[in-house]
N, C-alpha and C. Protein backbone atom coordinates (compact mmCIF):
# COMPACT_ATOMS: atom_id res chain seq x y z
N UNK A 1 -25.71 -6.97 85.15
CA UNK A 1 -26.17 -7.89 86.16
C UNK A 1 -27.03 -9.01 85.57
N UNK A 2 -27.76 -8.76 84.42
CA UNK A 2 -28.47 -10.12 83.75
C UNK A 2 -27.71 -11.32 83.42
N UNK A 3 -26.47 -10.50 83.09
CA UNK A 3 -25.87 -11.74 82.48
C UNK A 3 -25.28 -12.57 83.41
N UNK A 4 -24.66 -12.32 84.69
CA UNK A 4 -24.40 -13.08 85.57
C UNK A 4 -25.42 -13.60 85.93
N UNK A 5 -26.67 -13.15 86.27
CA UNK A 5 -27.78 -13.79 86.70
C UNK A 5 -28.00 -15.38 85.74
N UNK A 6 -28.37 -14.86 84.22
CA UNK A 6 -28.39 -15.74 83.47
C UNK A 6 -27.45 -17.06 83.75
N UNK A 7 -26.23 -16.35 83.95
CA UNK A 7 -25.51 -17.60 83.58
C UNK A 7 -25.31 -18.25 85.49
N UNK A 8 -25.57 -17.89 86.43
CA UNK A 8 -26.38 -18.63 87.12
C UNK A 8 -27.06 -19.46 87.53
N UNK A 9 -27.70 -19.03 87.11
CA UNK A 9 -29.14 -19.84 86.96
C UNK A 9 -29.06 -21.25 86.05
N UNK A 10 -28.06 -21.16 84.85
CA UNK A 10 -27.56 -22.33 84.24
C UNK A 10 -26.60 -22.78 84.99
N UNK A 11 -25.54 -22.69 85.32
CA UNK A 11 -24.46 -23.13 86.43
C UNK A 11 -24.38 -24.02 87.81
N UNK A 12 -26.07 -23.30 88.53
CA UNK A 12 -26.10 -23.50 89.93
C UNK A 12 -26.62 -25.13 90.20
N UNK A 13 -27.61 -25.18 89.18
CA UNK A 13 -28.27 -26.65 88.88
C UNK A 13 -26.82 -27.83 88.56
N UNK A 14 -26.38 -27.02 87.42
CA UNK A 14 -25.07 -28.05 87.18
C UNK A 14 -24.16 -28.23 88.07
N UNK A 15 -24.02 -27.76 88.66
CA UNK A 15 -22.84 -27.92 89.92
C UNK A 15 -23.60 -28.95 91.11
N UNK A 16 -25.00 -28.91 91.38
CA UNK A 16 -25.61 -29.60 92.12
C UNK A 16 -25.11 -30.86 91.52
N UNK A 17 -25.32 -31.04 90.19
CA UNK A 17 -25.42 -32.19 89.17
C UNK A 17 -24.15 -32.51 89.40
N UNK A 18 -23.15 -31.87 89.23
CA UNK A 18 -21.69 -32.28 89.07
C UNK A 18 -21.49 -33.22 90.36
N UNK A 19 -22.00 -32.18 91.49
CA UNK A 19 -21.56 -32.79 92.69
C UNK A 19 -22.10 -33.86 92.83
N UNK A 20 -23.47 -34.32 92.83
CA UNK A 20 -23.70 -35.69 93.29
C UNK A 20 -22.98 -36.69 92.26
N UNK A 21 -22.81 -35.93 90.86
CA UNK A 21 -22.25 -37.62 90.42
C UNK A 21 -20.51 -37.55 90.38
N UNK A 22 -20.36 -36.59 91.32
CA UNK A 22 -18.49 -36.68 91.66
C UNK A 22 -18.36 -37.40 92.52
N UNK A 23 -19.61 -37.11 93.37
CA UNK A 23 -18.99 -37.43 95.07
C UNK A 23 -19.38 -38.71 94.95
N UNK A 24 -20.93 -39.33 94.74
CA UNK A 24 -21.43 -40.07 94.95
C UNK A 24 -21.69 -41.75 94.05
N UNK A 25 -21.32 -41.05 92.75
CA UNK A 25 -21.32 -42.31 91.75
C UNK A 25 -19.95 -42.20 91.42
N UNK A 26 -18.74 -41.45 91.27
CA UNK A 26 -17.53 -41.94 91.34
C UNK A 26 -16.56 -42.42 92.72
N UNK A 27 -15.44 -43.01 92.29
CA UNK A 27 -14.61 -43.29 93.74
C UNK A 27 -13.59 -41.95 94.23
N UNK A 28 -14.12 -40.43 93.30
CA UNK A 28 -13.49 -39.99 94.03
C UNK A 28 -14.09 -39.56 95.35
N UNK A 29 -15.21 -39.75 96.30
CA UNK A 29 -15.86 -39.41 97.29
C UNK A 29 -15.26 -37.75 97.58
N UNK A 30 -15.13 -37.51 98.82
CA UNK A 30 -15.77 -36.00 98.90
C UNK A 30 -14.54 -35.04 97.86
N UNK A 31 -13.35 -35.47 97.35
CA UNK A 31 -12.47 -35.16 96.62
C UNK A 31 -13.70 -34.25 95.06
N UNK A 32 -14.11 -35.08 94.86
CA UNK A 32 -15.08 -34.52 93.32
C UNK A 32 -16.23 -33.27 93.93
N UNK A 33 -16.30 -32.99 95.26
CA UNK A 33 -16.64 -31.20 94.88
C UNK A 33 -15.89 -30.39 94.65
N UNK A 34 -14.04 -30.47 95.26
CA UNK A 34 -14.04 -29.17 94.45
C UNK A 34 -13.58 -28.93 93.43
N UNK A 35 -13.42 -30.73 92.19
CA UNK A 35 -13.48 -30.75 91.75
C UNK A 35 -14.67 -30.17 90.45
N UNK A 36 -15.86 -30.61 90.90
CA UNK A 36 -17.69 -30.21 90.42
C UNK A 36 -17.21 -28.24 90.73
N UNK A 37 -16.65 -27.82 91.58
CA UNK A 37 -16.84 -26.18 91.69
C UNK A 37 -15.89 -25.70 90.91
N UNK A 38 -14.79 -25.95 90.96
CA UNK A 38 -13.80 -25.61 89.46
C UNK A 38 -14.24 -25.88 88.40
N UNK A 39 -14.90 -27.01 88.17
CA UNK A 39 -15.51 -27.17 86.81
C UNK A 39 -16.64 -25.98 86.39
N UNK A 40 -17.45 -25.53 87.80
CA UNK A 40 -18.63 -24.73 87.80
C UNK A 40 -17.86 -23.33 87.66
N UNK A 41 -16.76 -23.13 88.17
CA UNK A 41 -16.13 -21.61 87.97
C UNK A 41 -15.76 -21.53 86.21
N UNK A 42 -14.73 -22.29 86.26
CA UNK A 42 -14.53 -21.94 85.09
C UNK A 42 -15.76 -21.85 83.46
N UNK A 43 -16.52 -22.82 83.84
CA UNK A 43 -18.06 -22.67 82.58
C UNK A 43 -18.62 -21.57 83.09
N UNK A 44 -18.86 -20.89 84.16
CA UNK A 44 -18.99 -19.60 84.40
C UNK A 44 -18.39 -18.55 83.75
N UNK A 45 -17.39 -18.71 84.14
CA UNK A 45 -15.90 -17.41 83.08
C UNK A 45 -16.41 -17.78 81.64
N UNK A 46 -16.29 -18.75 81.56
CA UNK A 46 -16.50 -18.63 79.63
C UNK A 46 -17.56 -18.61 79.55
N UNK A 47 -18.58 -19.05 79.73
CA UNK A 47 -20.13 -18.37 79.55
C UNK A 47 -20.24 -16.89 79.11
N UNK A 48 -19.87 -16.24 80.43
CA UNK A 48 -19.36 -14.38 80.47
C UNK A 48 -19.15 -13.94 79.60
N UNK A 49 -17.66 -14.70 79.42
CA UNK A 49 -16.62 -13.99 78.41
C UNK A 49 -17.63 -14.08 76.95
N UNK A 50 -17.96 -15.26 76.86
CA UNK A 50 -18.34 -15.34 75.43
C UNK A 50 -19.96 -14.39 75.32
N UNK A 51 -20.62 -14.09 76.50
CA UNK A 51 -21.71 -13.42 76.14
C UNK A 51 -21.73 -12.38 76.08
N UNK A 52 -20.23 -11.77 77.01
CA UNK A 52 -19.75 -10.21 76.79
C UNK A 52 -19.31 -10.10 75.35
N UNK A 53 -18.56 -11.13 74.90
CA UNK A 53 -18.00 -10.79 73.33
C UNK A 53 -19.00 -10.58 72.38
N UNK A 54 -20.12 -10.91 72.62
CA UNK A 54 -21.31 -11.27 71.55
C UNK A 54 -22.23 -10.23 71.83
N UNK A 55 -22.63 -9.40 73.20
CA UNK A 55 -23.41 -8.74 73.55
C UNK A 55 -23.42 -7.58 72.38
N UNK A 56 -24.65 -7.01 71.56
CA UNK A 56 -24.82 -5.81 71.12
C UNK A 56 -24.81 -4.91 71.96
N UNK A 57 -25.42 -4.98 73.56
CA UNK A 57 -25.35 -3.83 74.13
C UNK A 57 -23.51 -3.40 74.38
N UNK A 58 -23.06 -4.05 74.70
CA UNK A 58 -21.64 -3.72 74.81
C UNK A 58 -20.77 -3.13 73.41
N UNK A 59 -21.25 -3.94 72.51
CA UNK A 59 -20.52 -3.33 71.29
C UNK A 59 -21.27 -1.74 71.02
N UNK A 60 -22.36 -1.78 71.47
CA UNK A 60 -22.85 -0.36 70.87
C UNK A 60 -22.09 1.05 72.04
N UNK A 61 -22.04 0.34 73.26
CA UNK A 61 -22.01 1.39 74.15
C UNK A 61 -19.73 1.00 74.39
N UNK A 62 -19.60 0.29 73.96
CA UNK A 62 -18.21 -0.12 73.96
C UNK A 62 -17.63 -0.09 75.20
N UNK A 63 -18.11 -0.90 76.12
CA UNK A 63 -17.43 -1.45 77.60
C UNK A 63 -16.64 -2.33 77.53
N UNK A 64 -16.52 -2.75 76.56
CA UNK A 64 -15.60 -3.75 76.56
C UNK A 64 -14.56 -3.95 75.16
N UNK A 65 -13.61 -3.96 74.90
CA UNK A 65 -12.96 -3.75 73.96
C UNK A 65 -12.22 -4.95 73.62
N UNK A 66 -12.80 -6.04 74.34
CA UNK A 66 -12.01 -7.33 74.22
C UNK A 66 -10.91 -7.28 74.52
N UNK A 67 -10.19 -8.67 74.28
CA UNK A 67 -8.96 -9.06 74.98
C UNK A 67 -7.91 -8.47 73.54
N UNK A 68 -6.58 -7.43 74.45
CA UNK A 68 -5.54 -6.88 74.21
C UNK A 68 -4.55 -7.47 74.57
N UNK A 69 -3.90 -8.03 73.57
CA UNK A 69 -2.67 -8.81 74.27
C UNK A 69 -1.89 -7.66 74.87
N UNK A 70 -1.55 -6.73 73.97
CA UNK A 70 -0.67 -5.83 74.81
C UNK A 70 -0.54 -5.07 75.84
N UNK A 71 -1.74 -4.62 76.29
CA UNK A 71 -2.10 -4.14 77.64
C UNK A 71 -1.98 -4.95 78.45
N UNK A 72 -1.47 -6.31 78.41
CA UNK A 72 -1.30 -7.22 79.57
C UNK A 72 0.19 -6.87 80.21
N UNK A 73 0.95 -6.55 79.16
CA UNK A 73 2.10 -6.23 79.59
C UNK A 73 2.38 -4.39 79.61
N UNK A 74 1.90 -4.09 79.59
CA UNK A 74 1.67 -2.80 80.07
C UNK A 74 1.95 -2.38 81.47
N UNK A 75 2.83 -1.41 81.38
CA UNK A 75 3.47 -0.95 83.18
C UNK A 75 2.05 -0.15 83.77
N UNK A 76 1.94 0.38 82.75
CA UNK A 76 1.19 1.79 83.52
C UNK A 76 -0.42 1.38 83.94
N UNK A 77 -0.62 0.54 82.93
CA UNK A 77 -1.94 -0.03 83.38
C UNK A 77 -1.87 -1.45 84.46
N UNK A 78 -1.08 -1.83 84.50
CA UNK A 78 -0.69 -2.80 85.52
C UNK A 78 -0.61 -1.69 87.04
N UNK A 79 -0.12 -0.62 87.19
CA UNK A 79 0.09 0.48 88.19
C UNK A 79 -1.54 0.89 88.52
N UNK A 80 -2.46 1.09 87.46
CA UNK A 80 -3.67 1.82 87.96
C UNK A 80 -4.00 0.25 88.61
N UNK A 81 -4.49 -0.76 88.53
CA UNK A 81 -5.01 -1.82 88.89
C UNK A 81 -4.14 -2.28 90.21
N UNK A 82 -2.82 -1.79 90.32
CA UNK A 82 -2.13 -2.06 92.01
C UNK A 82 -3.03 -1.12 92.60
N UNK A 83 -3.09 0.25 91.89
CA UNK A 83 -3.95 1.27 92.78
C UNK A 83 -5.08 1.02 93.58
N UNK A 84 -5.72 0.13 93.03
CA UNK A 84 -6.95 -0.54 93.24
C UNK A 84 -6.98 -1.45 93.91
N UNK A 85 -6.34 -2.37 93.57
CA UNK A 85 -5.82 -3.90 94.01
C UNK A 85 -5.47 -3.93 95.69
N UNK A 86 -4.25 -3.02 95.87
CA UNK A 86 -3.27 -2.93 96.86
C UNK A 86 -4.29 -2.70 97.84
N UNK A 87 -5.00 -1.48 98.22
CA UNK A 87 -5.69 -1.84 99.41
C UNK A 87 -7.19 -2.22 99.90
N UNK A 88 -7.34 -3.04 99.00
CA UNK A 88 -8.49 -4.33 99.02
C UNK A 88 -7.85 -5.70 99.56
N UNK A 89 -6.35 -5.69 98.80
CA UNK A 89 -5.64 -6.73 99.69
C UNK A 89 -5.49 -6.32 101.28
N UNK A 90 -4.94 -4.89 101.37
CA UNK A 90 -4.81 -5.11 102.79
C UNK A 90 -6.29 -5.26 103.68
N UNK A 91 -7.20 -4.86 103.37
CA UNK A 91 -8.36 -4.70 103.88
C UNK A 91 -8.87 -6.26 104.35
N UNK A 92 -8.43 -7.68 103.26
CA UNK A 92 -8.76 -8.43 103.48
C UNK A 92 -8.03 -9.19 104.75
N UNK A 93 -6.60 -8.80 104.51
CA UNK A 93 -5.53 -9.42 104.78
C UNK A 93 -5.62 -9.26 106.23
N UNK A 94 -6.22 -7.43 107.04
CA UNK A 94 -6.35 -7.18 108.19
C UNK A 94 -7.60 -7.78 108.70
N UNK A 95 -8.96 -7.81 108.21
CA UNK A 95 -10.08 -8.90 108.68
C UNK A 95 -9.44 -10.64 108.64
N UNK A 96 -8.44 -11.31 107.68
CA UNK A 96 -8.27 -12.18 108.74
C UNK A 96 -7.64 -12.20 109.37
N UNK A 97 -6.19 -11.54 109.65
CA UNK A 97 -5.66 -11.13 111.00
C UNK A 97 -6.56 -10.75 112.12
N UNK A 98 -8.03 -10.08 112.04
CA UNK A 98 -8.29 -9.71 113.29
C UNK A 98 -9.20 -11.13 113.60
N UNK A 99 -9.75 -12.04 112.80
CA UNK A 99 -10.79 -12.92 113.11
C UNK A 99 -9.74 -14.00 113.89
N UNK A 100 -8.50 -14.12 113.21
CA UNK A 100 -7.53 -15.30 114.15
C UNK A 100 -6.87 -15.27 114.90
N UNK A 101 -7.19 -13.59 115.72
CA UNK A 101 -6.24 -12.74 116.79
C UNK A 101 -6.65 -13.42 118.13
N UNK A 102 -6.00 -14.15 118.97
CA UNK A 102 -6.01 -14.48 120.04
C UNK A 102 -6.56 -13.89 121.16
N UNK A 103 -6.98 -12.38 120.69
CA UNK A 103 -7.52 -11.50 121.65
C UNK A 103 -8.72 -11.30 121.49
């Protein structure tokens, strides 16, 4: 949880930053936030990634084993993550069905 915090806390300011000079000093007007928030997601992800790769606590306690090309294509581990996956989708999928239900 620090490290998301950390990288937060650097992010949240910049995205303020992004946004006023997307929206407001370029001509793309309200087009450059979600432009400024993609920019803010993705320096987020790599922030992570790169502080998970670097973290001693992770290398000592080994949570993370870095990126495996081959497990991407992997059946069986692609199957535990539907396990998971599958009904979080429906869970979402039925809250907005019930919020846009006519009834």
């Amino acid at each position: 949880m620090k490290a998301s915090t950390y990288v937060l806390c650097f992010t949240s300011p910049l995205n303020v930053g992004l946004n006023v000079v997307l929206v407001h000093k370029t001509t793309l007007g309200f087009l450059g936030s979600p432009i400024a928030i993609s920019i803010t997601y993705w320096l987020s992800f790599f922030i992570l990634a790169i502080f998970t790769a670097l973290s001693p606590s992770h290398r000592s306690n080994k949570t993370w084993a870095g990126i495996q090309l081959r497990k991407i294509f992997d059946v069986t581990a692609a199957m535990e993550i539907l396990k998971l996956a599958i009904p979080g989708i429906i869970m979402v999928a039925t809250e907005w069905c019930e919020s846009y239900s006519p009834f």
